[in-house]
PDB file of N, CA and C in Angstrom:
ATOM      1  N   UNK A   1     -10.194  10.377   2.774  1.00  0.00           N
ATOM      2  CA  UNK A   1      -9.628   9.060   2.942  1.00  0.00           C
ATOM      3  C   UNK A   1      -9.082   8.583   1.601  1.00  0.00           C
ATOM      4  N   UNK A   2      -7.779   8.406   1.780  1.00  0.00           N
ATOM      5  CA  UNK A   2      -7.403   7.847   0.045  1.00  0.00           C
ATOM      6  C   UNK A   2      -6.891   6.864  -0.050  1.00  0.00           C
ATOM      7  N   UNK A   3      -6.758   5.946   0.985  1.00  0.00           N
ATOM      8  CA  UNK A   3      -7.090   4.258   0.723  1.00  0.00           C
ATOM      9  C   UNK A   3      -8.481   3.918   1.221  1.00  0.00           C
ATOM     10  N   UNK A   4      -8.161   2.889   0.264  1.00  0.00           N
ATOM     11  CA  UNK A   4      -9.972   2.499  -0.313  1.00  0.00           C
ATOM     12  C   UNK A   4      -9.926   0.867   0.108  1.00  0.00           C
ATOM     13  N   UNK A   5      -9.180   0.004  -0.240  1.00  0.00           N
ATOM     14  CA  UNK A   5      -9.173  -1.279  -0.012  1.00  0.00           C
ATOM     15  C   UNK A   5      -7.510  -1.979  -0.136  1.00  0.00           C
ATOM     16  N   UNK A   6      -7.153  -2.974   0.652  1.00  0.00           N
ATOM     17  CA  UNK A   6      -5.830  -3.557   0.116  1.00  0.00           C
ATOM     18  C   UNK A   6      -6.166  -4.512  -1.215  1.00  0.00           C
ATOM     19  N   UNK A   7      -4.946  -4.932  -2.156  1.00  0.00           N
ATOM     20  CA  UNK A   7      -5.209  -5.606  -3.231  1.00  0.00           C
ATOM     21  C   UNK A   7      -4.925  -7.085  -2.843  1.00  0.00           C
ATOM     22  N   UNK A   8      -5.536  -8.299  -3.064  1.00  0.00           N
ATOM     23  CA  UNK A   8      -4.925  -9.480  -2.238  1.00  0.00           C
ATOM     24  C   UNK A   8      -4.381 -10.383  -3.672  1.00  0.00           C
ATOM     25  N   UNK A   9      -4.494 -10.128  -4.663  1.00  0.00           N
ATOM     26  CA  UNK A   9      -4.145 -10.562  -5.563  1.00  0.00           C
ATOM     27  C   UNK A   9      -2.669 -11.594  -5.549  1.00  0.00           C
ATOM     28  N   UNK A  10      -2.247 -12.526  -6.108  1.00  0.00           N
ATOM     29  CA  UNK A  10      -1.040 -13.494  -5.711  1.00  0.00           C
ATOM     30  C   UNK A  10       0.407 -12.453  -6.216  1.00  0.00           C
ATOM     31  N   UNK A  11       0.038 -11.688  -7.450  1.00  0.00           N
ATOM     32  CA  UNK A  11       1.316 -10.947  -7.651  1.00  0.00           C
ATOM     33  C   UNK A  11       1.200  -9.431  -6.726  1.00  0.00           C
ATOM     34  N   UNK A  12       0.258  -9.472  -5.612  1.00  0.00           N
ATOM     35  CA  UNK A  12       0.050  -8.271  -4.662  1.00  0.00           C
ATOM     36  C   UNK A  12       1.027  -8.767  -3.155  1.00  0.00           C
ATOM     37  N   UNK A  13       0.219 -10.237  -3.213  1.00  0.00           N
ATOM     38  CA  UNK A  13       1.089 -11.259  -1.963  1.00  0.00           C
ATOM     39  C   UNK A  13       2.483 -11.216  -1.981  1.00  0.00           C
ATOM     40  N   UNK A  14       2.796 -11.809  -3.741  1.00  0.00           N
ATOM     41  CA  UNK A  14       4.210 -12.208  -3.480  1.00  0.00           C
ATOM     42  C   UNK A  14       4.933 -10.850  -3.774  1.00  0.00           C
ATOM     43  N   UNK A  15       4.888  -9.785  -3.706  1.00  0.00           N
ATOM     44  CA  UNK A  15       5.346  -8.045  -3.574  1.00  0.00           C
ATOM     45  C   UNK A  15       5.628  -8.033  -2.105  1.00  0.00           C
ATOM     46  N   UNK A  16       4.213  -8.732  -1.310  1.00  0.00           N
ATOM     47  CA  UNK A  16       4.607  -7.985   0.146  1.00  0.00           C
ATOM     48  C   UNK A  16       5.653  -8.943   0.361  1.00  0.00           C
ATOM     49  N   UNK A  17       5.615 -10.102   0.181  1.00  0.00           N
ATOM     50  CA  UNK A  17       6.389 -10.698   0.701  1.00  0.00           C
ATOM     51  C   UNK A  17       8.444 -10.728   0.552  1.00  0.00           C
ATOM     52  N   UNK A  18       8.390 -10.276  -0.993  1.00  0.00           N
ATOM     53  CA  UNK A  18       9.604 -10.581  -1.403  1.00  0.00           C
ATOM     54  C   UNK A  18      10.158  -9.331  -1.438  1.00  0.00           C
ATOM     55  N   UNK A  19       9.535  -8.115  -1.291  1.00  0.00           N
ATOM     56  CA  UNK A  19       9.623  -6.799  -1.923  1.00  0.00           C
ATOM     57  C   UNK A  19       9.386  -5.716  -1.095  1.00  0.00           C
ATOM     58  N   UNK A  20       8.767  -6.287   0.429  1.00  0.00           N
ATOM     59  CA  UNK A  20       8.052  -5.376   1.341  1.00  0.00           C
ATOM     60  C   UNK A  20       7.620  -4.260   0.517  1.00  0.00           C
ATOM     61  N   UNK A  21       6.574  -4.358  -0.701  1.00  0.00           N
ATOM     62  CA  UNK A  21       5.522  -3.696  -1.213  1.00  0.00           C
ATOM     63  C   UNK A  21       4.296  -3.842  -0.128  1.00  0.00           C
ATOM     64  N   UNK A  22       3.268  -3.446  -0.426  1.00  0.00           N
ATOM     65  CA  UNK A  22       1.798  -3.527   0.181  1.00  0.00           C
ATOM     66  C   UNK A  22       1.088  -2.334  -1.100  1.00  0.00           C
ATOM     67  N   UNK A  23      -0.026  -3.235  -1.684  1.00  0.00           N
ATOM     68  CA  UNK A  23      -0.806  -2.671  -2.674  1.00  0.00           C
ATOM     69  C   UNK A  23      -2.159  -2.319  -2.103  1.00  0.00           C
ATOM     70  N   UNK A  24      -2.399  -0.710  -2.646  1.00  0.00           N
ATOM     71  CA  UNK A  24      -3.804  -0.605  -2.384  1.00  0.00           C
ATOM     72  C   UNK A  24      -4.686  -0.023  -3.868  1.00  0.00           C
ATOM     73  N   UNK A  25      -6.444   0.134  -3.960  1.00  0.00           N
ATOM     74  CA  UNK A  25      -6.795   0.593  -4.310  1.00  0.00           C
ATOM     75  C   UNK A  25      -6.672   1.715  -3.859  1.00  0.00           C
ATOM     76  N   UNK A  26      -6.780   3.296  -4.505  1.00  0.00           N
ATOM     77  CA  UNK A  26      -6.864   4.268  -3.913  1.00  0.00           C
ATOM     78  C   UNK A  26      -7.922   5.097  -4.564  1.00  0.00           C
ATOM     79  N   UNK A  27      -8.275   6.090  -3.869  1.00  0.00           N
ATOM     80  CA  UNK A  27      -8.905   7.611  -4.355  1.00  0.00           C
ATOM     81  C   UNK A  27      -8.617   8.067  -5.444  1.00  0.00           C
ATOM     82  N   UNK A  28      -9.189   8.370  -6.792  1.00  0.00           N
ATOM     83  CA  UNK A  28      -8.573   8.656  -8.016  1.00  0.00           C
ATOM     84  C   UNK A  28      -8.454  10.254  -7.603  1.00  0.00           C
ATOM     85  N   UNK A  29      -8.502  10.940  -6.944  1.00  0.00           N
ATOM     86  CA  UNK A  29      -8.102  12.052  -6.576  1.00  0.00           C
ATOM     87  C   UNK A  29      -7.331  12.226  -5.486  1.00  0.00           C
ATOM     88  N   UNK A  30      -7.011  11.379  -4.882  1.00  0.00           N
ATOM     89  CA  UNK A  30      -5.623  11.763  -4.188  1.00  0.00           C
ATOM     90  C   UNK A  30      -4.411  11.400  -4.843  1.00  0.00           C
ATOM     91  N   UNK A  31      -3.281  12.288  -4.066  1.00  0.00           N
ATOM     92  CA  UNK A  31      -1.659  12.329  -4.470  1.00  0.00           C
ATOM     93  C   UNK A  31      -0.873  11.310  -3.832  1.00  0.00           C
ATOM     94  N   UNK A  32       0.112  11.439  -4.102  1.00  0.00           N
ATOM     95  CA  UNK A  32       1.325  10.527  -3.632  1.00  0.00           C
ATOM     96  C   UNK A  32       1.417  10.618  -2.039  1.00  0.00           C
ATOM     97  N   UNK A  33       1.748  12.269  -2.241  1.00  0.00           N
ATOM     98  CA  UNK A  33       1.654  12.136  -0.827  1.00  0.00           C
ATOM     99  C   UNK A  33       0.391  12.283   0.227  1.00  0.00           C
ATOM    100  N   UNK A  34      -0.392  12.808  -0.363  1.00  0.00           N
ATOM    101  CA  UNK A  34      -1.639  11.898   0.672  1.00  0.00           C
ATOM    102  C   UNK A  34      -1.968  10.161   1.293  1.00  0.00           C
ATOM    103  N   UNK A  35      -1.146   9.690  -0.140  1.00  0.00           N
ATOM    104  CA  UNK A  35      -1.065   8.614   0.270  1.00  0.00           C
ATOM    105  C   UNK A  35      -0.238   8.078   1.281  1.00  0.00           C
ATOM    106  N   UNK A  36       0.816   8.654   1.499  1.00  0.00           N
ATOM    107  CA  UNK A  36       2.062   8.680   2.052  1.00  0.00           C
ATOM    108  C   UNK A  36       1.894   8.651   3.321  1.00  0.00           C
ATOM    109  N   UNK A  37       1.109   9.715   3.674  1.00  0.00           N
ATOM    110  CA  UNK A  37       0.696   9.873   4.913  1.00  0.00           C
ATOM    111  C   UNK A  37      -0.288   9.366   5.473  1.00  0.00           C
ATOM    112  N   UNK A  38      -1.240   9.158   4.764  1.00  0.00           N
ATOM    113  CA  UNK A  38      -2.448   8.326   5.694  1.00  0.00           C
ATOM    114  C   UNK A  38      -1.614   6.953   6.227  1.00  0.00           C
ATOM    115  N   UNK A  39      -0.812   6.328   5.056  1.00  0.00           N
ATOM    116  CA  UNK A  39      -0.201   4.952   5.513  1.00  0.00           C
ATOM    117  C   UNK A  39       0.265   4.879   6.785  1.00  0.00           C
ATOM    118  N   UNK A  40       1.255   6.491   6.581  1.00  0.00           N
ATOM    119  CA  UNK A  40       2.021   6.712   8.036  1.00  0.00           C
ATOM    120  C   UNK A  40       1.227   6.602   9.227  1.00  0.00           C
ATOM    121  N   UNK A  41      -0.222   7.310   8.692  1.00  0.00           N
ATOM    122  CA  UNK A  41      -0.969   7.740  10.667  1.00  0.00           C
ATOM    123  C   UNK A  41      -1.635   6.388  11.210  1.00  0.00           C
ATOM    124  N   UNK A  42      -1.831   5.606   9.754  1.00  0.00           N
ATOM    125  CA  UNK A  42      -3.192   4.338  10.469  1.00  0.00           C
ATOM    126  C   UNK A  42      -2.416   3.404  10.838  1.00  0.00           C
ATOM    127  N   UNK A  43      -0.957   3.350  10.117  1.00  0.00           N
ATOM    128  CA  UNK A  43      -0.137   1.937  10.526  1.00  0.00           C
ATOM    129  C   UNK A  43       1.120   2.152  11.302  1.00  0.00           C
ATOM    130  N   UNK A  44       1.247   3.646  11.598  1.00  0.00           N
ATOM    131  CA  UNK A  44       2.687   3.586  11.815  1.00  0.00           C
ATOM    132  C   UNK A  44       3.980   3.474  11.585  1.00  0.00           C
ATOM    133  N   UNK A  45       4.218   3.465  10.273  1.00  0.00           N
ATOM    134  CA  UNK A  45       5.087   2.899   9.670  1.00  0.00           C
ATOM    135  C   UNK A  45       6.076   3.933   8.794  1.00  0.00           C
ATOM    136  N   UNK A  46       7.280   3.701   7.752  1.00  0.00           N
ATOM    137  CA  UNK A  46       7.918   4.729   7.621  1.00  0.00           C
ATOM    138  C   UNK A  46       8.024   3.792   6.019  1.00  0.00           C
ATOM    139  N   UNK A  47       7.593   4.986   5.344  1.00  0.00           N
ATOM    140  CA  UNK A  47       7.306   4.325   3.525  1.00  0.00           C
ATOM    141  C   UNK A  47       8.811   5.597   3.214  1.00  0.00           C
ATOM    142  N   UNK A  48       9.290   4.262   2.043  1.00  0.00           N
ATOM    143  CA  UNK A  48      10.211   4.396   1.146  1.00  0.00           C
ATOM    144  C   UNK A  48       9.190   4.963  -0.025  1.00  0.00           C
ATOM    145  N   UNK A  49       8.673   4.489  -1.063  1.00  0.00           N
ATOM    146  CA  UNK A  49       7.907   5.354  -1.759  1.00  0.00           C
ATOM    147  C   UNK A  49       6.749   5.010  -2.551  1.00  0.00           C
ATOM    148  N   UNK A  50       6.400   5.367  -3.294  1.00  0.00           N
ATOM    149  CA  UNK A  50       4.264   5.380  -3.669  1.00  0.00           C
ATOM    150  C   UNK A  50       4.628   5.894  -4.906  1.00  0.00           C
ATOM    151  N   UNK A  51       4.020   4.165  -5.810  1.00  0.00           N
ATOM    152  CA  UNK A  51       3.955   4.475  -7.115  1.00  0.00           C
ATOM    153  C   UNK A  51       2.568   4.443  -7.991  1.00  0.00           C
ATOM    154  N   UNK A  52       1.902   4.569  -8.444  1.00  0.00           N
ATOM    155  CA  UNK A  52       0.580   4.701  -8.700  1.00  0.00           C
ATOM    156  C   UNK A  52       0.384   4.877 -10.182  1.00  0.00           C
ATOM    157  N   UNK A  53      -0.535   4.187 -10.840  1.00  0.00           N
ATOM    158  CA  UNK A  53      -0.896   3.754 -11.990  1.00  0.00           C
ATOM    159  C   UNK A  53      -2.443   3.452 -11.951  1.00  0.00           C
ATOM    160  N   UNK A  54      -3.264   3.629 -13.271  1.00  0.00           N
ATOM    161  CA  UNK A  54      -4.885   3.850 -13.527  1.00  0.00           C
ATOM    162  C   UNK A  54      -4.783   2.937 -14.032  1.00  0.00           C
ATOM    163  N   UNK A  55      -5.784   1.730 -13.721  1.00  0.00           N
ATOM    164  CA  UNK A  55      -6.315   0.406 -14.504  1.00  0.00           C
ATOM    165  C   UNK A  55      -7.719   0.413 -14.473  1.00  0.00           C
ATOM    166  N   UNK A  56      -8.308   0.288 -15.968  1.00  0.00           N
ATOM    167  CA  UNK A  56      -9.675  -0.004 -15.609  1.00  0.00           C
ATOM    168  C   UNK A  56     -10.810   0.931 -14.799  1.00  0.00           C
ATOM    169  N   UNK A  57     -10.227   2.227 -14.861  1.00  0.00           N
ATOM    170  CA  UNK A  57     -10.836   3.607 -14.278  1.00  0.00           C
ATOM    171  C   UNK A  57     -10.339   3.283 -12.717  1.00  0.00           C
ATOM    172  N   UNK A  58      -9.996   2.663 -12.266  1.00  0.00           N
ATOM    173  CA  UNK A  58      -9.507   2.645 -11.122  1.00  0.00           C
ATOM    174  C   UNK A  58      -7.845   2.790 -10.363  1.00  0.00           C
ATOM    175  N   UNK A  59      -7.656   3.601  -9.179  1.00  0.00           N
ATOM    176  CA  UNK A  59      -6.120   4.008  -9.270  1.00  0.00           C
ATOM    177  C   UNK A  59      -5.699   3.385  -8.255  1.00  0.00           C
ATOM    178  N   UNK A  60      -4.510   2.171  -8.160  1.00  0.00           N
ATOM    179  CA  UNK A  60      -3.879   1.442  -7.924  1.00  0.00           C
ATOM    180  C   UNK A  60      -2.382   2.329  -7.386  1.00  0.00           C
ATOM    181  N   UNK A  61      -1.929   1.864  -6.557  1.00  0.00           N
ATOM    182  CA  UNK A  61      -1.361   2.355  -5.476  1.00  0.00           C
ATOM    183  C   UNK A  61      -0.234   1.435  -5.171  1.00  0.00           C
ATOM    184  N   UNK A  62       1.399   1.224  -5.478  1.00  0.00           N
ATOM    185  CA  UNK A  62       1.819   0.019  -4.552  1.00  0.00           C
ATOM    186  C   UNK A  62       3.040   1.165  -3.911  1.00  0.00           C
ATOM    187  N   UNK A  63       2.911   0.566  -2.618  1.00  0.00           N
ATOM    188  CA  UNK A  63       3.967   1.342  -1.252  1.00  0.00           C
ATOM    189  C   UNK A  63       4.515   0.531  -0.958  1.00  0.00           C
ATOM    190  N   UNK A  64       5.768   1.218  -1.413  1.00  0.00           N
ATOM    191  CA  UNK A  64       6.943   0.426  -0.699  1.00  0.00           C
ATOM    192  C   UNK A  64       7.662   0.927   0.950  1.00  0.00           C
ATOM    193  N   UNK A  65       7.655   0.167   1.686  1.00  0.00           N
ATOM    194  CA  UNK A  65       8.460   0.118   2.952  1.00  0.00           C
ATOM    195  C   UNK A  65       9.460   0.357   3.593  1.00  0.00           C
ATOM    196  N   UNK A  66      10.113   1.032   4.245  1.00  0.00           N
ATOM    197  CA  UNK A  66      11.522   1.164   4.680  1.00  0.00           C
ATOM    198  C   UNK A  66      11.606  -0.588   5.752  1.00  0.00           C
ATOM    199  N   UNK A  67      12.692  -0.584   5.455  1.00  0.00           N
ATOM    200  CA  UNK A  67      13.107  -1.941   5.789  1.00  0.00           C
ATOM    201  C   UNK A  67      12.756  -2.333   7.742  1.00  0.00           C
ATOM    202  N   UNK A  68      12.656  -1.001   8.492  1.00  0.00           N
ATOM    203  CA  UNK A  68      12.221  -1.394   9.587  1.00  0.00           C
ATOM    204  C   UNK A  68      11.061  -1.573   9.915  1.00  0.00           C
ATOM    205  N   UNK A  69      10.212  -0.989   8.554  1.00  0.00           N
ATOM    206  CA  UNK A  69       9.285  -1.385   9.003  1.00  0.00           C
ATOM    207  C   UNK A  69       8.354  -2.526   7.838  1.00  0.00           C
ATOM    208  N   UNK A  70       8.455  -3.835   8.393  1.00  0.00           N
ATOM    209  CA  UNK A  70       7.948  -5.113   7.385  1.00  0.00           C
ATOM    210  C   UNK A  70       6.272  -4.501   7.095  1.00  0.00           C
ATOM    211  N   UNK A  71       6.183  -4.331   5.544  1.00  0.00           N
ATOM    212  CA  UNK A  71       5.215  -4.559   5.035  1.00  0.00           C
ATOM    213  C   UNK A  71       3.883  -5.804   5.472  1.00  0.00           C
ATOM    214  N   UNK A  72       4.598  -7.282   6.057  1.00  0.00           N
ATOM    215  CA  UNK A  72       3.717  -8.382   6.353  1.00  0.00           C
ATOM    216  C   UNK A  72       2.949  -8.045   7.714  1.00  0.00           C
ATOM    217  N   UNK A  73       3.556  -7.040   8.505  1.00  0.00           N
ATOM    218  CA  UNK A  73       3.193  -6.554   9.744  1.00  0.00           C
ATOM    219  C   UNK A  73       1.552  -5.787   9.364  1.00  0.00           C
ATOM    220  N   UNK A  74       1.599  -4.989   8.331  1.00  0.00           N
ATOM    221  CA  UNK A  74       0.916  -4.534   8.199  1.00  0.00           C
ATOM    222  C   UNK A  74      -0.040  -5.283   7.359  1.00  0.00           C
ATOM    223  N   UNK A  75       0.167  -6.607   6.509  1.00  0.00           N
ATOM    224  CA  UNK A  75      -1.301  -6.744   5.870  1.00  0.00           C
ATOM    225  C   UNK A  75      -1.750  -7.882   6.933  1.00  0.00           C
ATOM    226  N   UNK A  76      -0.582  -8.111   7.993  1.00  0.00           N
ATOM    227  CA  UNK A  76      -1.521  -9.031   9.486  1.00  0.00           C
ATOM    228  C   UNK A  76      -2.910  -8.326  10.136  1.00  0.00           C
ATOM    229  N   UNK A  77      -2.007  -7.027  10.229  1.00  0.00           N
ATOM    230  CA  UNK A  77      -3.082  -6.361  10.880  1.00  0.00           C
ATOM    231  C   UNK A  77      -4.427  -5.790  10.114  1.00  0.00           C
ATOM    232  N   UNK A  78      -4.412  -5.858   8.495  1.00  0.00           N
ATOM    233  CA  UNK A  78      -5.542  -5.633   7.277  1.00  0.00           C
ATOM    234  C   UNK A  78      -5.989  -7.405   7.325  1.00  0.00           C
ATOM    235  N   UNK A  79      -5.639  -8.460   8.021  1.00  0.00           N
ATOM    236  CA  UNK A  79      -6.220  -9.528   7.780  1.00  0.00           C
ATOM    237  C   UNK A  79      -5.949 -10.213   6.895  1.00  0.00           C
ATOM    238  N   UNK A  80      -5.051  -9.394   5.742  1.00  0.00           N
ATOM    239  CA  UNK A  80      -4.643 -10.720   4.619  1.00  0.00           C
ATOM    240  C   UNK A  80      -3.826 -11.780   4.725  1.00  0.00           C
ATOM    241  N   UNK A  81      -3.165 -11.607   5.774  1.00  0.00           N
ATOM    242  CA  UNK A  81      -2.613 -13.122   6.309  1.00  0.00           C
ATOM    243  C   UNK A  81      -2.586 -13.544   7.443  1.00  0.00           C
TER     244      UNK A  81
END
């Protein structure tokens, strides 16, 4: 499993919103495209691309969206809004 949690942070919010981003914590051992794909199977959705950066020993994850499919769709259904 190589998402771990969504990020709800206000510069995480205003990404999904303005940017159809959606940020996660991830697995410090998974890849891009592991990530890629789990997004695909649990939400359905069709990702433009997965950029990933280490903060604080922890690996941070933001996915971006293909335009049909809205990022806000998906943090409805994670509960963040």
């Amino acid at each position: 499993m190589a998402l771990i949690k969504p990020i709800t942070t206000e510069k995480a919010i205003r990404l999904l919103e303005t940017e159809n981003k959606i940020t996660f914590f991830v697995d410090r051992k998974s890849n891009k495209t592991e990530i890629k794909e789990e997004l695909k199977k649990m939400f359905n959705v069709k990702v433009d691309s997965v950029t990933t950066h280490i903060k604080n020993n922890r690996k941070i994850a933001t996915i971006k969206l293909k335009e049909e499919s809205p990022a806000i769709d998906v943090a409805t259904k994670l509960g963040l809004i």
